[in-house]
C-alpha atoms as a PDB file:
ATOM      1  CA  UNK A   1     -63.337  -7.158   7.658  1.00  0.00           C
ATOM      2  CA  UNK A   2     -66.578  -5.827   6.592  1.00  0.00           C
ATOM      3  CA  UNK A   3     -68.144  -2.385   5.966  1.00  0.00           C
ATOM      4  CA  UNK A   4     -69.846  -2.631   9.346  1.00  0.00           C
ATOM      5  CA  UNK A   5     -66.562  -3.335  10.790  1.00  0.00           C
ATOM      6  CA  UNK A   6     -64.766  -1.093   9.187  1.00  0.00           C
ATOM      7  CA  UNK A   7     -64.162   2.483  11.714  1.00  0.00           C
ATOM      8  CA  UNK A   8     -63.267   4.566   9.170  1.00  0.00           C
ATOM      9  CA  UNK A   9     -66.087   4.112   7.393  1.00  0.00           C
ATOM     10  CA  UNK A  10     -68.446   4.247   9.981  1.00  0.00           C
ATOM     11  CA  UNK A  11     -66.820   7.966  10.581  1.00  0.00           C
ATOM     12  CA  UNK A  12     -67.247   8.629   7.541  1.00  0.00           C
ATOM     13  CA  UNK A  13     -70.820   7.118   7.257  1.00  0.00           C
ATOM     14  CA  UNK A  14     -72.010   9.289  10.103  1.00  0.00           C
ATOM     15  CA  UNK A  15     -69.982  12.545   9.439  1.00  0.00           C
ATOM     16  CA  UNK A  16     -72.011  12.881   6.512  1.00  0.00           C
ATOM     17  CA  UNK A  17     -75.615  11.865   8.298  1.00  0.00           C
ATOM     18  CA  UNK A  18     -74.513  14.983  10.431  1.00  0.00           C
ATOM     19  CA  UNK A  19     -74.280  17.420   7.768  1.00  0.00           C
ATOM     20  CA  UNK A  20     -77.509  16.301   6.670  1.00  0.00           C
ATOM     21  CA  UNK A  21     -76.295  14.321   3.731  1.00  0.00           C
ATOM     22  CA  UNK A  22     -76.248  10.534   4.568  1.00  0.00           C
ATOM     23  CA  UNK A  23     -76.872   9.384   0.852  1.00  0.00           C
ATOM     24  CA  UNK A  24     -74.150  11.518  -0.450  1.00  0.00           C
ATOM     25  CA  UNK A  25     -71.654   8.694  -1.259  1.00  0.00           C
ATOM     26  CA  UNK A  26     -69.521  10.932  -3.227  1.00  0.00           C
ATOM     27  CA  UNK A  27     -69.140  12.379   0.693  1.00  0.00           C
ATOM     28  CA  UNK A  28     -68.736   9.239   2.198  1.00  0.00           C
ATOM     29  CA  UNK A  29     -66.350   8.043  -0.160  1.00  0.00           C
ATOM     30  CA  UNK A  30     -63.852  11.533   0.116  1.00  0.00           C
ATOM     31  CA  UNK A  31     -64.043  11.434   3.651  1.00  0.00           C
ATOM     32  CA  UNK A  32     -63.508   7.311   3.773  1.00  0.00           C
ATOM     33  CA  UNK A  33     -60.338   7.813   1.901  1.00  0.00           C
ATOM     34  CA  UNK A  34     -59.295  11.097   3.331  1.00  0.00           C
ATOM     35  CA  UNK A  35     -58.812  10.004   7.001  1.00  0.00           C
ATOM     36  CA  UNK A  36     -57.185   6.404   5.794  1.00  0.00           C
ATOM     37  CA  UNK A  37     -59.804   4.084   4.662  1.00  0.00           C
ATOM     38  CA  UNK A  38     -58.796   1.198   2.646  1.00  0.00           C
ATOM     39  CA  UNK A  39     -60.740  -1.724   1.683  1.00  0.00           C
ATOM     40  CA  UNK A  40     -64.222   0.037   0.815  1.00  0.00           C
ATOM     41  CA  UNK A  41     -65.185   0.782  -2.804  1.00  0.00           C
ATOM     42  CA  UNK A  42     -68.074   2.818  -3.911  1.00  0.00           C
ATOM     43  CA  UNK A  43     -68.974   2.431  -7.671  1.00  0.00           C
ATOM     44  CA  UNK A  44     -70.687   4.552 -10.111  1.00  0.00           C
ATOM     45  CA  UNK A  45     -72.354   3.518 -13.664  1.00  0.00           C
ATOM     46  CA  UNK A  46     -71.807   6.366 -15.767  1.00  0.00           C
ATOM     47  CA  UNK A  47     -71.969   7.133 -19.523  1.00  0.00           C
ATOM     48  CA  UNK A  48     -68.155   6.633 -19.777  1.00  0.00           C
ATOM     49  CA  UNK A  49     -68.708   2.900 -17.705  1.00  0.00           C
ATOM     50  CA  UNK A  50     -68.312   1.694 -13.975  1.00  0.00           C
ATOM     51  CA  UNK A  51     -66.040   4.070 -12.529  1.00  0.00           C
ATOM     52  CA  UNK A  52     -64.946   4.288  -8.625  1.00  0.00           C
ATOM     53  CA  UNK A  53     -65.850   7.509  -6.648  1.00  0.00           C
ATOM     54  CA  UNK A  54     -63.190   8.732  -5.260  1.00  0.00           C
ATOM     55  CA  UNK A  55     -63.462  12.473  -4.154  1.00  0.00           C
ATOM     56  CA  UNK A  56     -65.767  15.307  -4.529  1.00  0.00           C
ATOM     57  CA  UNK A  57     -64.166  18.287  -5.360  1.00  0.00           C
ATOM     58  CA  UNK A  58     -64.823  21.910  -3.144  1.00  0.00           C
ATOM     59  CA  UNK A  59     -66.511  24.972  -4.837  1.00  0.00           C
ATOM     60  CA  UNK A  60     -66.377  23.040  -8.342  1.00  0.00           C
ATOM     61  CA  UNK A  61     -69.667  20.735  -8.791  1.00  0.00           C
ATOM     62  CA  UNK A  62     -67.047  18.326  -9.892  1.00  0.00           C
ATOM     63  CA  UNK A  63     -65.911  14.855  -8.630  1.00  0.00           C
ATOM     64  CA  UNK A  64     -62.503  12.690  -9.593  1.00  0.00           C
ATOM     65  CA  UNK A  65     -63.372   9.204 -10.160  1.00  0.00           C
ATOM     66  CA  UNK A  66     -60.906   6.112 -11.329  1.00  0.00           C
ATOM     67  CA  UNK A  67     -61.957   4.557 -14.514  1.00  0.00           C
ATOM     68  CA  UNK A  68     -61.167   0.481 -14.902  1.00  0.00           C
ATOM     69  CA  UNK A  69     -58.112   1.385 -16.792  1.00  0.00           C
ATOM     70  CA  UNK A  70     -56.858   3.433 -13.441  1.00  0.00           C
ATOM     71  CA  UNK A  71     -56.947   6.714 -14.656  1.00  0.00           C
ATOM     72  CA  UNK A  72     -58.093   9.397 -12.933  1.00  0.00           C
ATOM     73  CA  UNK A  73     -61.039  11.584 -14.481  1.00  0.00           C
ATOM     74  CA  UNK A  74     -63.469  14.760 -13.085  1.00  0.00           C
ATOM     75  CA  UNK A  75     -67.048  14.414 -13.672  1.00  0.00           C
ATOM     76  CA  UNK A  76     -70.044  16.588 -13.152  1.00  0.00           C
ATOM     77  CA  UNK A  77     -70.951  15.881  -9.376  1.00  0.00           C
ATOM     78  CA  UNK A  78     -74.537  15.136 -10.310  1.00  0.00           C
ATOM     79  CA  UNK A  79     -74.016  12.654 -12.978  1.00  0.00           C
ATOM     80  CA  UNK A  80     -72.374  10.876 -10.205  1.00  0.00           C
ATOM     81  CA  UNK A  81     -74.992  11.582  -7.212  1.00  0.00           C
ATOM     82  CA  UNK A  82     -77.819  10.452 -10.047  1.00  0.00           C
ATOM     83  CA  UNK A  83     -76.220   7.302 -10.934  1.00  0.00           C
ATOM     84  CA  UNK A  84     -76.668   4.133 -10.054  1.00  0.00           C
ATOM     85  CA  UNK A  85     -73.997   2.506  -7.355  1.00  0.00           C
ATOM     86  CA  UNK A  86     -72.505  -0.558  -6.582  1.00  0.00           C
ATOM     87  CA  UNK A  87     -70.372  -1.532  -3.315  1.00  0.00           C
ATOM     88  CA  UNK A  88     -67.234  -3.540  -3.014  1.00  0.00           C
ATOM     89  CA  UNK A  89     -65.321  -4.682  -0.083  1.00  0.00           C
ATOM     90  CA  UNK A  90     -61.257  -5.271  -0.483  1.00  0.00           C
ATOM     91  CA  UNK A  91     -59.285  -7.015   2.094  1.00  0.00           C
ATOM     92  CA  UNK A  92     -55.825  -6.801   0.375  1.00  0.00           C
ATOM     93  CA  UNK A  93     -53.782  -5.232  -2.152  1.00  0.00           C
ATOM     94  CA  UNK A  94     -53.788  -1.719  -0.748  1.00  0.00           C
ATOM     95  CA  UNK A  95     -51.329   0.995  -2.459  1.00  0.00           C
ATOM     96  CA  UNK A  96     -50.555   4.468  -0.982  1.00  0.00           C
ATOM     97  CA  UNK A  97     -50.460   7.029  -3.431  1.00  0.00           C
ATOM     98  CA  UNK A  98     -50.787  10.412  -3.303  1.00  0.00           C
ATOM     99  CA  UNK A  99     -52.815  12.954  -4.998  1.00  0.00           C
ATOM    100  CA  UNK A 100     -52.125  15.945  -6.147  1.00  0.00           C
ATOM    101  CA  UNK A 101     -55.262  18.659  -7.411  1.00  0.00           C
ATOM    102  CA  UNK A 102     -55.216  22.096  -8.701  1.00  0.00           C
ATOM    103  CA  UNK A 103     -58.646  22.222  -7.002  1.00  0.00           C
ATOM    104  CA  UNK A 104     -59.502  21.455  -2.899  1.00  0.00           C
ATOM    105  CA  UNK A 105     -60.978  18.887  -1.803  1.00  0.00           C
ATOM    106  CA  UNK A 106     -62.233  18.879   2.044  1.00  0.00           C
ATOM    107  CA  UNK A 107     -59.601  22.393   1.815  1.00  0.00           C
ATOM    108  CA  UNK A 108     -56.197  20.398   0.747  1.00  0.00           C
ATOM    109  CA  UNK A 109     -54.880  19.995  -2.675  1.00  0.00           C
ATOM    110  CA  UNK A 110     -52.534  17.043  -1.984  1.00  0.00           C
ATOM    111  CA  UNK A 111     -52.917  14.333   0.514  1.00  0.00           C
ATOM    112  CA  UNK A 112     -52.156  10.156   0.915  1.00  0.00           C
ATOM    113  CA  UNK A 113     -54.848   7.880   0.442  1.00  0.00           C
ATOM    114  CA  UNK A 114     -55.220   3.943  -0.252  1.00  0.00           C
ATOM    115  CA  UNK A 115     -55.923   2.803  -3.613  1.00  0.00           C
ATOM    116  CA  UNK A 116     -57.148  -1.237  -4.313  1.00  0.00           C
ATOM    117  CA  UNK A 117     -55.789  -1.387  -7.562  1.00  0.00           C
ATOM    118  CA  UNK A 118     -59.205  -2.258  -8.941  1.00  0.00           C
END
């Protein structure tokens, strides 16, 4: 599969075209992995290194992203909507995990997504 294959990110893709924000990967990438997507990464280049987006937080200006070692890290939402991005696509090696967040995101604080071990 490929991203243009790929339905749950096309939802995602044009969910966030409708709310006027169809560059806002960090977006694309919460909603992606919110209703189930799997094999699509989004990367950002940040001062701390490549990290993956993985959801923007609501009502904080802040955004959890993976860092190569796996761990899970909030960031100022701009440094990541400034930054430069790279795109993967994963076709195995999918783990469900759950997350758990004192803050919402998309108005839950836990929820199941996919993670590609990367």
């Amino acid at each position: 599969m490929s991203f243009k294959d790929d339905k749950e990110w096309n939802i995602a893709k044009n969910s966030a075209k409708i709310r006027g924000r169809k560059n806002d990967w960090v977006l694309i990438s919460t909603l992606y992995l919110l209703n189930g997507g799997k094999g699509a990464v989004i990367n950002a280049i940040l001062e701390i290194g490549k990290v993956q987006i993985m959801f923007g937080e609501d009502n904080t200006n802040m955004v959890v992203v993976k860092r190569q070692s796996g761990a899970l890290v909030r960031v100022p939402y701009d440094d990541v909507l400034l930054s430069r991005k790279s795109f993967e696509y994963h076709d195995s090696g999918f783990d469900s995990k759950e997350y758990i967040s004192d803050h919402e995101i998309l108005g839950k604080k836990s929820f199941k997504y996919f993670d590609t071990g990367r």
